[in-house]
C-alpha atoms as a PDB file:
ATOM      1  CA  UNK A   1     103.559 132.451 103.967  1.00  0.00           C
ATOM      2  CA  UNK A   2     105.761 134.417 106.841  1.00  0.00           C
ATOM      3  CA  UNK A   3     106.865 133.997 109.689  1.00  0.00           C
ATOM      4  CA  UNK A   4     106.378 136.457 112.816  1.00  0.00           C
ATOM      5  CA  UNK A   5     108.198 136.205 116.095  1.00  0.00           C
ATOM      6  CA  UNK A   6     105.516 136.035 118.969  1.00  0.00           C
ATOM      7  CA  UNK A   7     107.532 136.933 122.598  1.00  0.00           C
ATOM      8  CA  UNK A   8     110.092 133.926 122.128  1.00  0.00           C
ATOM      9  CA  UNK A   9     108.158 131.780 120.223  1.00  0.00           C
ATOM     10  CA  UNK A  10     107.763 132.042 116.172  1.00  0.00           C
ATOM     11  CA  UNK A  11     104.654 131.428 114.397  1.00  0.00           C
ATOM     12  CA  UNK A  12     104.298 130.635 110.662  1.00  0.00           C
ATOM     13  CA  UNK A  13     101.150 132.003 108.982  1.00  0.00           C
ATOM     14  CA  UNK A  14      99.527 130.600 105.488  1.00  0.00           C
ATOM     15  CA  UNK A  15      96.191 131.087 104.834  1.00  0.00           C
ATOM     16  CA  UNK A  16      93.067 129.115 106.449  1.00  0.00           C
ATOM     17  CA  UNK A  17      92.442 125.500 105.347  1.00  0.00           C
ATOM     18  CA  UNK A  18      88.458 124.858 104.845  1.00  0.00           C
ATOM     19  CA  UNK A  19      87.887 121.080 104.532  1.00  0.00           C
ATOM     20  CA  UNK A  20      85.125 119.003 105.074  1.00  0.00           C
ATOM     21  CA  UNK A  21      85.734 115.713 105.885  1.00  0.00           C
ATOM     22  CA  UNK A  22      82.011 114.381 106.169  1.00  0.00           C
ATOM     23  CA  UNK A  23      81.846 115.200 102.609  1.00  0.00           C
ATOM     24  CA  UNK A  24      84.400 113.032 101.885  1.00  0.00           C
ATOM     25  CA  UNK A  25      83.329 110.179 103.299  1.00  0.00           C
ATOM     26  CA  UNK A  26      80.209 110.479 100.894  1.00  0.00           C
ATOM     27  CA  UNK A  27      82.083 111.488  98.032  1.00  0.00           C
ATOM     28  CA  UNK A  28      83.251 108.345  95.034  1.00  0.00           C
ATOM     29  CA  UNK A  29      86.728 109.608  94.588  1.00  0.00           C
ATOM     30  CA  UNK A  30      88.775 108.109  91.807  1.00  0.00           C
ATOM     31  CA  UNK A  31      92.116 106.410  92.728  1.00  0.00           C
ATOM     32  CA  UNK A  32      94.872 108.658  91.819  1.00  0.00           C
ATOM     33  CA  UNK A  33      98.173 107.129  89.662  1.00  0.00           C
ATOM     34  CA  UNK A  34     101.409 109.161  90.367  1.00  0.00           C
ATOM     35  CA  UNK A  35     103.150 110.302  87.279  1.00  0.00           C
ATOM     36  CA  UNK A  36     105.429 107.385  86.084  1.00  0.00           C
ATOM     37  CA  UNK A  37     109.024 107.437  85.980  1.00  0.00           C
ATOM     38  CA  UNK A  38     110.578 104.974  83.519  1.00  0.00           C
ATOM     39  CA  UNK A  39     114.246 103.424  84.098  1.00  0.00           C
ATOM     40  CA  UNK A  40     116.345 105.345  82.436  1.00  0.00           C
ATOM     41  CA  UNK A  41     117.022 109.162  81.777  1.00  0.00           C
ATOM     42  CA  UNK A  42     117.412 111.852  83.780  1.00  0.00           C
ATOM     43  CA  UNK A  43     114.272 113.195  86.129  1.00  0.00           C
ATOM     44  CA  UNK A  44     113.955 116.472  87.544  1.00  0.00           C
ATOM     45  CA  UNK A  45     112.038 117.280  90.608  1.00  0.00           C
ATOM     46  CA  UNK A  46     111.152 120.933  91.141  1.00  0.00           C
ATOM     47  CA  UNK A  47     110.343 121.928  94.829  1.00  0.00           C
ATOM     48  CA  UNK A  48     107.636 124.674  94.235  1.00  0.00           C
ATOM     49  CA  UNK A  49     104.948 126.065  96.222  1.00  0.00           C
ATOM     50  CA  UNK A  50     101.108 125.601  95.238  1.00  0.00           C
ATOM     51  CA  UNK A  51      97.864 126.338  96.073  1.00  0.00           C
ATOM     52  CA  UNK A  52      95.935 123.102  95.078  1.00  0.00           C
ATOM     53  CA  UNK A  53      92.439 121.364  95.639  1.00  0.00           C
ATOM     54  CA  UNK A  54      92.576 118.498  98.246  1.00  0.00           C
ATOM     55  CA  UNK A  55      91.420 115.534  96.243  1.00  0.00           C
ATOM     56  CA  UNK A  56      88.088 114.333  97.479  1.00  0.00           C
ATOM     57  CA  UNK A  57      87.858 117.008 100.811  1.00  0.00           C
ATOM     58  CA  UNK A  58      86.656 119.928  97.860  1.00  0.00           C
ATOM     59  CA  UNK A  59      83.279 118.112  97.161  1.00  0.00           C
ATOM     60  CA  UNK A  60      81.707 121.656  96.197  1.00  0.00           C
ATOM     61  CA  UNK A  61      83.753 123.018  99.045  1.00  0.00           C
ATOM     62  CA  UNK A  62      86.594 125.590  98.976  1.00  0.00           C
ATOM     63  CA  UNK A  63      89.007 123.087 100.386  1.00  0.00           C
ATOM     64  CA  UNK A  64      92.585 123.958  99.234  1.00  0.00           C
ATOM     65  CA  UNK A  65      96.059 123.727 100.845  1.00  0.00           C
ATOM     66  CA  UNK A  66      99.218 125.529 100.790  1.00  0.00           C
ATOM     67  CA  UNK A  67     101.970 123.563 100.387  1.00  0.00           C
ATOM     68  CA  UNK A  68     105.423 122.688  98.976  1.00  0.00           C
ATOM     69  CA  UNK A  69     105.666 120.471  96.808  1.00  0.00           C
ATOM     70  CA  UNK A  70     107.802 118.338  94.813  1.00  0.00           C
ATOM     71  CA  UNK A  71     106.342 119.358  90.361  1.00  0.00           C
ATOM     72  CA  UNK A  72     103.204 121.173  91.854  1.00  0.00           C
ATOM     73  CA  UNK A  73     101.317 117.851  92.870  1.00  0.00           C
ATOM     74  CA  UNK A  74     100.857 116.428  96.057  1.00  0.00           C
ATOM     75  CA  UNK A  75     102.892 113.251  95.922  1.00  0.00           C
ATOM     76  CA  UNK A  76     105.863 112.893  93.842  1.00  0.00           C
ATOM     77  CA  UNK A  77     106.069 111.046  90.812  1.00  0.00           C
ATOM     78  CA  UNK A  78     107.225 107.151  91.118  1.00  0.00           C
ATOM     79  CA  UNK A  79     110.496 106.253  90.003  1.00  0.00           C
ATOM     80  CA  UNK A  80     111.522 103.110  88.411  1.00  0.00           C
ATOM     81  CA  UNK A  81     114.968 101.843  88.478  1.00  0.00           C
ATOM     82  CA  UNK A  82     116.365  98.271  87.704  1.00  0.00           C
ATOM     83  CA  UNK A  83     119.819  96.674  89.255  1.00  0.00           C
ATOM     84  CA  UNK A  84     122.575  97.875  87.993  1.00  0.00           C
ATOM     85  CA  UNK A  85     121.280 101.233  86.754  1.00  0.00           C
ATOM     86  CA  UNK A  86     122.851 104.931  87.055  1.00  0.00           C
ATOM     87  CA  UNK A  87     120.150 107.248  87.379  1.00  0.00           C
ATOM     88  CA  UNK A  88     119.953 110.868  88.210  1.00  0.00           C
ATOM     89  CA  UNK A  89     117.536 113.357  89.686  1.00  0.00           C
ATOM     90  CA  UNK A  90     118.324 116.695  89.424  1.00  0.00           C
ATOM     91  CA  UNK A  91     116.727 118.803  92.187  1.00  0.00           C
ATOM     92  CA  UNK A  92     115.751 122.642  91.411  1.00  0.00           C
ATOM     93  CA  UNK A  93     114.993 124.548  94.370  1.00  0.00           C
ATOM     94  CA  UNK A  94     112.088 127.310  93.302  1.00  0.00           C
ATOM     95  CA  UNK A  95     111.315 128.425  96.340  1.00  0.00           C
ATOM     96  CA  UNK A  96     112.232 132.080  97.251  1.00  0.00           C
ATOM     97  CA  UNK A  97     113.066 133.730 100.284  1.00  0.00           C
ATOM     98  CA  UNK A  98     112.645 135.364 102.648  1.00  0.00           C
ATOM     99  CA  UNK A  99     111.957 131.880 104.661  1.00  0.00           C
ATOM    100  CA  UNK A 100     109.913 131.812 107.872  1.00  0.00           C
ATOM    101  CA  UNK A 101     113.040 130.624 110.356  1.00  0.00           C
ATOM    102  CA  UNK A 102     112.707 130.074 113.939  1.00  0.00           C
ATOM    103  CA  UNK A 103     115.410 132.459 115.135  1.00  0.00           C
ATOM    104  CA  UNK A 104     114.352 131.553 118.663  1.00  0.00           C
ATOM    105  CA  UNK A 105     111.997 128.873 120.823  1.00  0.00           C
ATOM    106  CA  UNK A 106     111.162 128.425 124.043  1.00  0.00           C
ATOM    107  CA  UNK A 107     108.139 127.060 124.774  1.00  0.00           C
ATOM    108  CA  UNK A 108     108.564 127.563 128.843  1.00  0.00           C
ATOM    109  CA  UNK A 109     107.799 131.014 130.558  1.00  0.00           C
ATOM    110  CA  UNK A 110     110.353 132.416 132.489  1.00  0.00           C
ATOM    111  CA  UNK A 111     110.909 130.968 136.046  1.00  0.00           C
ATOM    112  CA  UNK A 112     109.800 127.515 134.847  1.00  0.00           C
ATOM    113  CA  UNK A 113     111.600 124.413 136.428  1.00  0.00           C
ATOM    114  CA  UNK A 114     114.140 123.227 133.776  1.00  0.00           C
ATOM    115  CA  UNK A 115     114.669 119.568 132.341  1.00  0.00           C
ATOM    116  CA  UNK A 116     117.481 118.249 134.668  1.00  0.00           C
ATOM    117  CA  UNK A 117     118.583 116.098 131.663  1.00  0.00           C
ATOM    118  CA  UNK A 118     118.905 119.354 129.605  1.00  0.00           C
ATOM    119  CA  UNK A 119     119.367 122.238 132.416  1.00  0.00           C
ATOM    120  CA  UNK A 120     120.733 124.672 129.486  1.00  0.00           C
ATOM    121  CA  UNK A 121     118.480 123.955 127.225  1.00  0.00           C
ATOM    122  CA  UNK A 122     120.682 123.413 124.800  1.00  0.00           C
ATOM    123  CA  UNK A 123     118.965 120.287 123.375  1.00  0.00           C
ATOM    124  CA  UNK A 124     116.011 121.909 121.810  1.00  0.00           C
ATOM    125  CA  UNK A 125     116.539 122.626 118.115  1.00  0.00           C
ATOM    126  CA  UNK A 126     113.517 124.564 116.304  1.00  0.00           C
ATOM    127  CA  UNK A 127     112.627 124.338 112.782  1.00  0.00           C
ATOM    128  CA  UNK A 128     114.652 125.934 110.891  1.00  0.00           C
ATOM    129  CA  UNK A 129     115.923 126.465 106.958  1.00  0.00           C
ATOM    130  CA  UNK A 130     112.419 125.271 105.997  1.00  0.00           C
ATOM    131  CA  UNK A 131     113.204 126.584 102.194  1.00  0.00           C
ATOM    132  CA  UNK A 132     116.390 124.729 101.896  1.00  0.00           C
ATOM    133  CA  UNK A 133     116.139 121.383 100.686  1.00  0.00           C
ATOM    134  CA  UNK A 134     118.171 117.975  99.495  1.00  0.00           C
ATOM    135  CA  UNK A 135     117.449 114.539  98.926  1.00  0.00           C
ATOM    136  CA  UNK A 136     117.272 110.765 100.202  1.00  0.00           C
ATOM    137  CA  UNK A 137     116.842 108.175  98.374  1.00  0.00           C
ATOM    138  CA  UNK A 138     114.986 105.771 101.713  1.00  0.00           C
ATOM    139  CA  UNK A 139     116.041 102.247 102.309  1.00  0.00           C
ATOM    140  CA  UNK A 140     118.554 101.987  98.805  1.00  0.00           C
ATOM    141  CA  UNK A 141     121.810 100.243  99.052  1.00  0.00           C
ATOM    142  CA  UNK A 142     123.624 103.481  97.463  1.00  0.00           C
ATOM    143  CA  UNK A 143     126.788 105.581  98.394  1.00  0.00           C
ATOM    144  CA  UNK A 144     126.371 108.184 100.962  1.00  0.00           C
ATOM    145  CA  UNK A 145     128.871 110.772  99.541  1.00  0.00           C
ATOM    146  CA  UNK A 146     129.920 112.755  96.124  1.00  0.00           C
ATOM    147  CA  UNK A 147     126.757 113.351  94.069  1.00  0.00           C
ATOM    148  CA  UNK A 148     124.972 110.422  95.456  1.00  0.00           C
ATOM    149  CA  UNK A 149     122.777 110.165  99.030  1.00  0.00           C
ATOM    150  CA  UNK A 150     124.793 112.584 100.756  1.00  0.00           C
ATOM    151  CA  UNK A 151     121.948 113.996 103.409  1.00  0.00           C
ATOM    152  CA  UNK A 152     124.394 116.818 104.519  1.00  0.00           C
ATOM    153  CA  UNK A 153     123.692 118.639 101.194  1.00  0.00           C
ATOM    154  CA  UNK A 154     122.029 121.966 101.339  1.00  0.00           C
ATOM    155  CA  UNK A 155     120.246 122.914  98.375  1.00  0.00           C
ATOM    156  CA  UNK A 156     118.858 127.094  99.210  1.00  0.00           C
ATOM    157  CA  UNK A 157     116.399 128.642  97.369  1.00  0.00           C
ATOM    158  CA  UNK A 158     117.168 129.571  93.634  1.00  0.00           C
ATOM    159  CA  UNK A 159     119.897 126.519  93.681  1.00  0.00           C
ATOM    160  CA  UNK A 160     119.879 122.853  92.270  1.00  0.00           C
ATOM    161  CA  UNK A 161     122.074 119.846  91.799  1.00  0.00           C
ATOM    162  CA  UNK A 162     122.229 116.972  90.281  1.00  0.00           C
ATOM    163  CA  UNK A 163     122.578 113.548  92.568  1.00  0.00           C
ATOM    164  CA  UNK A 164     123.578 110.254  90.893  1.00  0.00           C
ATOM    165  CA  UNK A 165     122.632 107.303  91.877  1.00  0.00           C
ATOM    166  CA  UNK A 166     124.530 103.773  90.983  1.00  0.00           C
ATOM    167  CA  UNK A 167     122.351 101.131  91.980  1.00  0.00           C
ATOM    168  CA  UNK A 168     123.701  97.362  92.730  1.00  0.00           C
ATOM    169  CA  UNK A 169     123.862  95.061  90.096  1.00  0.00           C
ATOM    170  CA  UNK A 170     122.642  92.552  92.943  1.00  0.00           C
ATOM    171  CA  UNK A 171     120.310  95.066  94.882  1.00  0.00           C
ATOM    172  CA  UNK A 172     117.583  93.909  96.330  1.00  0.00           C
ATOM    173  CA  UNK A 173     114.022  94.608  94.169  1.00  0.00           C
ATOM    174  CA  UNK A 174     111.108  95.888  95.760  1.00  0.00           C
ATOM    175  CA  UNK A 175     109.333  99.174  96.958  1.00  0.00           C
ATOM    176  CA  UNK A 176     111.284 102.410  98.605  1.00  0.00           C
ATOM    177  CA  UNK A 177     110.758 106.448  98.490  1.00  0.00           C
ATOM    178  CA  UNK A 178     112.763 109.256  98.092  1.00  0.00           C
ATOM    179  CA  UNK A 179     112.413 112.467 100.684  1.00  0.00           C
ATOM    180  CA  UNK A 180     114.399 115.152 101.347  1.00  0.00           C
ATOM    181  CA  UNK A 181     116.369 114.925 104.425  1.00  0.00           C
ATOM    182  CA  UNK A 182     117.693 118.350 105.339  1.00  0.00           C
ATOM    183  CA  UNK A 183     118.181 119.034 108.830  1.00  0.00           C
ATOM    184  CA  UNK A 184     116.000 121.464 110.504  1.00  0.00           C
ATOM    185  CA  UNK A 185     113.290 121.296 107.467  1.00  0.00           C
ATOM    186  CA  UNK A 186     112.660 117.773 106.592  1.00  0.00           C
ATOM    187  CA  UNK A 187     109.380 117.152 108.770  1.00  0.00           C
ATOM    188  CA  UNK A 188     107.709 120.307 107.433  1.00  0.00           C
ATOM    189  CA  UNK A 189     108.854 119.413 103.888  1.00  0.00           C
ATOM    190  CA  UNK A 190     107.426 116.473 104.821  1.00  0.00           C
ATOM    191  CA  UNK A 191     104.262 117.583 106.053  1.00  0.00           C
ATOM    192  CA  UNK A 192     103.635 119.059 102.785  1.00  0.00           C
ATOM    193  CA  UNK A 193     103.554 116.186 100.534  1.00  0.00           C
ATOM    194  CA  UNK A 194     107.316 116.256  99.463  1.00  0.00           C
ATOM    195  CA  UNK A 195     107.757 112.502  99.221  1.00  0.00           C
ATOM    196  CA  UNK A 196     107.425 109.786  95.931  1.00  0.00           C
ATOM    197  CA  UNK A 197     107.864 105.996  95.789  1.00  0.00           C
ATOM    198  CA  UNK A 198     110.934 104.464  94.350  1.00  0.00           C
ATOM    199  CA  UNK A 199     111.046 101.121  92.731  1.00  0.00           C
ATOM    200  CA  UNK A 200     113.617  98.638  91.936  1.00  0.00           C
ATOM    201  CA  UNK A 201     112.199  96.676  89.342  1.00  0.00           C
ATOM    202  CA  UNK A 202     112.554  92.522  89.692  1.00  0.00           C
ATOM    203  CA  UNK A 203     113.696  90.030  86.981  1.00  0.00           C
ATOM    204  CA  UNK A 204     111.068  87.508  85.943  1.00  0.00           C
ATOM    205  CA  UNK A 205     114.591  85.719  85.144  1.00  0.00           C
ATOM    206  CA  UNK A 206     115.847  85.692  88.828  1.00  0.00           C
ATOM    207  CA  UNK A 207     113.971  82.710  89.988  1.00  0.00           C
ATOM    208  CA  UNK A 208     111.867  82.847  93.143  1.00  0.00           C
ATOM    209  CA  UNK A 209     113.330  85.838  94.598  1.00  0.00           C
ATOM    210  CA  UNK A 210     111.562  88.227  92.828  1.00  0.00           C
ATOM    211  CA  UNK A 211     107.943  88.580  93.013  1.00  0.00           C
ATOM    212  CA  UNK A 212     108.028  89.134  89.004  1.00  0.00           C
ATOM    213  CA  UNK A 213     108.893  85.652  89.018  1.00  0.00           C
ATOM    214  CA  UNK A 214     105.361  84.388  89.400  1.00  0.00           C
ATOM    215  CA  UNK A 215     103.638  84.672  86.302  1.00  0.00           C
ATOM    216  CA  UNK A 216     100.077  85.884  88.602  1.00  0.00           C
ATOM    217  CA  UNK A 217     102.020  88.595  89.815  1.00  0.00           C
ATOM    218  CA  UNK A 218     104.130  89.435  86.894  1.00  0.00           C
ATOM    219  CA  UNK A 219     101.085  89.712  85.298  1.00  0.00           C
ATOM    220  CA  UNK A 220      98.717  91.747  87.571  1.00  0.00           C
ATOM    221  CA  UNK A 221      98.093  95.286  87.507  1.00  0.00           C
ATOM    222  CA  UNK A 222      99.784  97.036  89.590  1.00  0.00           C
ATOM    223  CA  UNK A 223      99.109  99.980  92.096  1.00  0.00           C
ATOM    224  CA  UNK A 224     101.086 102.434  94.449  1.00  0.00           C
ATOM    225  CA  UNK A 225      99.579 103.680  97.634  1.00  0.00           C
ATOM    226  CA  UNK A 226     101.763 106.942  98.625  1.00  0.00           C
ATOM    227  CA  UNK A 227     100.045 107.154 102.394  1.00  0.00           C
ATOM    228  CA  UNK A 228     100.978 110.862 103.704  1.00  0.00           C
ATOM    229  CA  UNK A 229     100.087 113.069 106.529  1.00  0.00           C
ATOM    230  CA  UNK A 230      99.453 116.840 105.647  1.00  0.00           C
ATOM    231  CA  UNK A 231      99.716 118.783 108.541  1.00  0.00           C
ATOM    232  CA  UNK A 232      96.787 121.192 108.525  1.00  0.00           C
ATOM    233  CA  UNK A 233      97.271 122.756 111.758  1.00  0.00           C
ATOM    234  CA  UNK A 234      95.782 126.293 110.812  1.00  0.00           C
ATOM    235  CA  UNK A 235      93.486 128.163 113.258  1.00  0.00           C
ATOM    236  CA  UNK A 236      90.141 130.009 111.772  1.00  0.00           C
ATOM    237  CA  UNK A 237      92.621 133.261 111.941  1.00  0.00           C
ATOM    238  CA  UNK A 238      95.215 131.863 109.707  1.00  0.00           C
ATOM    239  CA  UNK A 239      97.988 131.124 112.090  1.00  0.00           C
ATOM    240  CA  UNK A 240      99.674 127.427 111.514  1.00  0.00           C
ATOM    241  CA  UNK A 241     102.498 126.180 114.333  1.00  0.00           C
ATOM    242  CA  UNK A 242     104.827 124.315 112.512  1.00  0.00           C
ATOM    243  CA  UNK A 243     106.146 122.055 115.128  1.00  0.00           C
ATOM    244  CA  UNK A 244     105.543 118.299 116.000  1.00  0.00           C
ATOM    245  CA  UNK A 245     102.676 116.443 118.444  1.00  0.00           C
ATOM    246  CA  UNK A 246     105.125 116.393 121.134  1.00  0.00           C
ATOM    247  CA  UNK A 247     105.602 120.071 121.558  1.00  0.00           C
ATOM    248  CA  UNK A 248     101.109 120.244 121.413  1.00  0.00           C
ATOM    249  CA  UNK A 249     100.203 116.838 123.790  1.00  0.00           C
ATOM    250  CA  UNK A 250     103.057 117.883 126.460  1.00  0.00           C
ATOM    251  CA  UNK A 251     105.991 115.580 126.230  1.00  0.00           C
ATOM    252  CA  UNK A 252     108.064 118.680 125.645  1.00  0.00           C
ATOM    253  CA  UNK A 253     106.773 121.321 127.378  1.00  0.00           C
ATOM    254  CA  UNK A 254     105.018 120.110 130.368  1.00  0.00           C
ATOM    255  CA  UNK A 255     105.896 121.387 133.686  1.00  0.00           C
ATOM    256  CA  UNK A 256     105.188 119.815 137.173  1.00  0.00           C
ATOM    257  CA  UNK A 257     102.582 121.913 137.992  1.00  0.00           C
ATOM    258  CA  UNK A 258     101.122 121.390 134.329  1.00  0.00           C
ATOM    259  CA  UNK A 259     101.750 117.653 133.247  1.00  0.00           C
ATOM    260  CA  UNK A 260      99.622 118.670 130.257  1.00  0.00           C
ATOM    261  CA  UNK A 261     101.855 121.081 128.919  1.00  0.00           C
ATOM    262  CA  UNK A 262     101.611 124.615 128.524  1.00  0.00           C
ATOM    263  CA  UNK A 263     101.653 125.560 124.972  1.00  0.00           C
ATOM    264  CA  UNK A 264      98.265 127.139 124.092  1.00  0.00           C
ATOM    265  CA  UNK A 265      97.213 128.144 120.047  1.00  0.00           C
ATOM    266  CA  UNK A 266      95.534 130.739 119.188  1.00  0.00           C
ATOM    267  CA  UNK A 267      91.426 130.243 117.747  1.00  0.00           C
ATOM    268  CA  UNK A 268      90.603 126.423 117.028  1.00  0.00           C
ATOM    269  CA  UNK A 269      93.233 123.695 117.261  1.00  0.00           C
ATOM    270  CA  UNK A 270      93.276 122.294 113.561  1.00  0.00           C
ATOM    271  CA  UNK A 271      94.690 118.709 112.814  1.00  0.00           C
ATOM    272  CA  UNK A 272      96.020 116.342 110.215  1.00  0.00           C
ATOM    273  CA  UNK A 273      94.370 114.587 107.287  1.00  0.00           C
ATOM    274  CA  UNK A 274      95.700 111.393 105.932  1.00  0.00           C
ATOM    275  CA  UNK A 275      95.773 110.979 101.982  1.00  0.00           C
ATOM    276  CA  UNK A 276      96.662 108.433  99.585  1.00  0.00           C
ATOM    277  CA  UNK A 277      98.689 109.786  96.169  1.00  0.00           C
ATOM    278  CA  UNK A 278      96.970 112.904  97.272  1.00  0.00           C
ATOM    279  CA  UNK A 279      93.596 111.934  97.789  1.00  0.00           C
ATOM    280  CA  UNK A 280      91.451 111.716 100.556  1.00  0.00           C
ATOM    281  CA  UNK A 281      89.631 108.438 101.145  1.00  0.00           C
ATOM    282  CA  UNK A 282      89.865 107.190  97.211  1.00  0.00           C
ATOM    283  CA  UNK A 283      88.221 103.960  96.073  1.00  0.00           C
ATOM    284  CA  UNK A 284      90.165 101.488  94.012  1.00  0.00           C
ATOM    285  CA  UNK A 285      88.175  98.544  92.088  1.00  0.00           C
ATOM    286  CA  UNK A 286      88.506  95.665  90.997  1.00  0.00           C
ATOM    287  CA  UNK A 287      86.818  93.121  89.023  1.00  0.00           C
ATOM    288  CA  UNK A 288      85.872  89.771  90.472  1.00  0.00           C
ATOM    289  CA  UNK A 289      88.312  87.429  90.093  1.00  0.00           C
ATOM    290  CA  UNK A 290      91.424  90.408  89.245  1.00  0.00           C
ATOM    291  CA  UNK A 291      94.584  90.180  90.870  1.00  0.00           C
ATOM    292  CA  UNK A 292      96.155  93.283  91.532  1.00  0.00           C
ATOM    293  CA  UNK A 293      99.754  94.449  92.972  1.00  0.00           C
ATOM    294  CA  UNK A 294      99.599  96.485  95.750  1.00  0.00           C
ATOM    295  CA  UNK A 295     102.924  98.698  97.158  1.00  0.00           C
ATOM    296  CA  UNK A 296     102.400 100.527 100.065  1.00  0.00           C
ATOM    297  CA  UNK A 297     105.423 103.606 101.149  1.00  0.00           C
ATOM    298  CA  UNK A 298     104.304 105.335 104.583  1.00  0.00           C
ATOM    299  CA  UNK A 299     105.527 108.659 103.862  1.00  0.00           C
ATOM    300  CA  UNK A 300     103.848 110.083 106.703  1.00  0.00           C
END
């Protein structure tokens, strides 16, 4: 993957994506299960890049994706935490330079009319850092500094750290994901799949505010449904954009004269795929009569 600067405008290129989505809306693909977690221990996440096979999009096709990723899979494993625990996930940053960085961006030809709200421009921030990482534990009830959820840590290529995590004694159970959250690289992290569920286990104990506590549920089977967006925006030639629908559908770069915006990409616009631990349009079953325990995260 590099990065080349194109007038003032940088493009990122990786190679083409091939996949064939009519293929896998014939195709029987098998739910996925995330690795498992257990309370307890230390966990490390490595963020790596990968070449891998887009689960139920290959169907006899070449389809594979370039990506970071969080162990070399598409979704991150599933932690599981109780109240009261101290857990730790030490993050190793594999990645290696040089990174593509957008040094510069403007998306407006010279001469254009300027945002009166922003007449210097100054309020456009590229992508940027997109090898440096951290992460964020979403929605837990944890401290935001020291080793713990501190989202101002940068974590560069060939670096790590450790982040510990003391959850509540009286936190609330139920289903949350982890992220990372650096500035300037989190929606492309994103984008590739760098995202797991997190789970605070509930006390059959606790009474009626936990789930566990009914015995249907307590006893079901139980499923996680990792729901992601990867950004395939790659033209037949190669050449990916890395930036977000607003700067392609014209809410930040349209002009008076051209309400639709003005930002053009080179060879056939590509898109995004939605997948589910990974896969594409899986199929989960169920016997008649099974109860099963569904947790959705939107990591999208």
């Amino acid at each position: 993957m590099t990065a080349q600067e194109d007038g003032a405008r940088v493009r990122v290129t990786r190679p083409a994506v091939q996949v064939d989505l009519a293929a896998a809306r014939k195709s029987d693909t098998p739910f996925y299960e995330p690795e498992v977690w257990s309370p307890g221990g230390k966990h490390i996440l490595h963020v790596q890049p990968a070449q891998l096979p887009l689960r139920g999009v290959d169907d006899g096709k070449p389809g594979r994706v370039e990506v970071l990723t969080y162990n070399g899979k598409l979704v991150g494993p599933t932690i599981r935490v109780r109240r009261g625990e101290r857990f730790t996930v030490r993050v190793v940053n594999d990645l290696q330079g040089p990174e593509p960085f957008a040094k510069v961006y403007s998306n407006l030809p010279a001469g254009s009319p300027v945002d009166p709200k922003d007449p210097e421009r100054k309020q456009i921030d590229p992508p940027h850092g997109l090898y440096t990482t951290n992460l964020h534990t979403h929605g837990l009830h944890v401290s935001p500094v020291g080793k713990a959820d501190d989202v101002f840590v940068e974590i560069a290529p060939g670096k790590s750290r450790d982040f510990v995590y003391q959850v509540p004694a009286d936190h609330p159970a139920g289903t949350f994901w982890y992220h990372p959250h650096k500035h300037g690289s989190v929606g492309y992290q994103l984008a590739s799949g760098m995202a797991g569920a997190l789970i605070v286990e509930g006390d059959p104990a606790a009474g009626f505010t936990d789930l566990e506590a009914v015995p249907a549920i307590a006893a079901a089977k139980e499923r996680v449904f990792v729901l992601q967006q990867l950004a395939l925006r790659v033209a037949p030639q190669g050449i990916g954009w890395v930036y977000p629908d607003d700067v392609y559908n014209g809410e930040d770069n349209a002009t008076p004269d051209k309400p639709d915006g003005i930002l053009k990409l080179p060879g056939q616009p590509a898109y995004q795929t939605t997948t589910v631990n990974g896969v594409v349009m899986p199929t989960v079953r169920l016997r008649p009569g099974e109860v099963q325990r569904w947790r959705f995260v939107h990591a999208g």
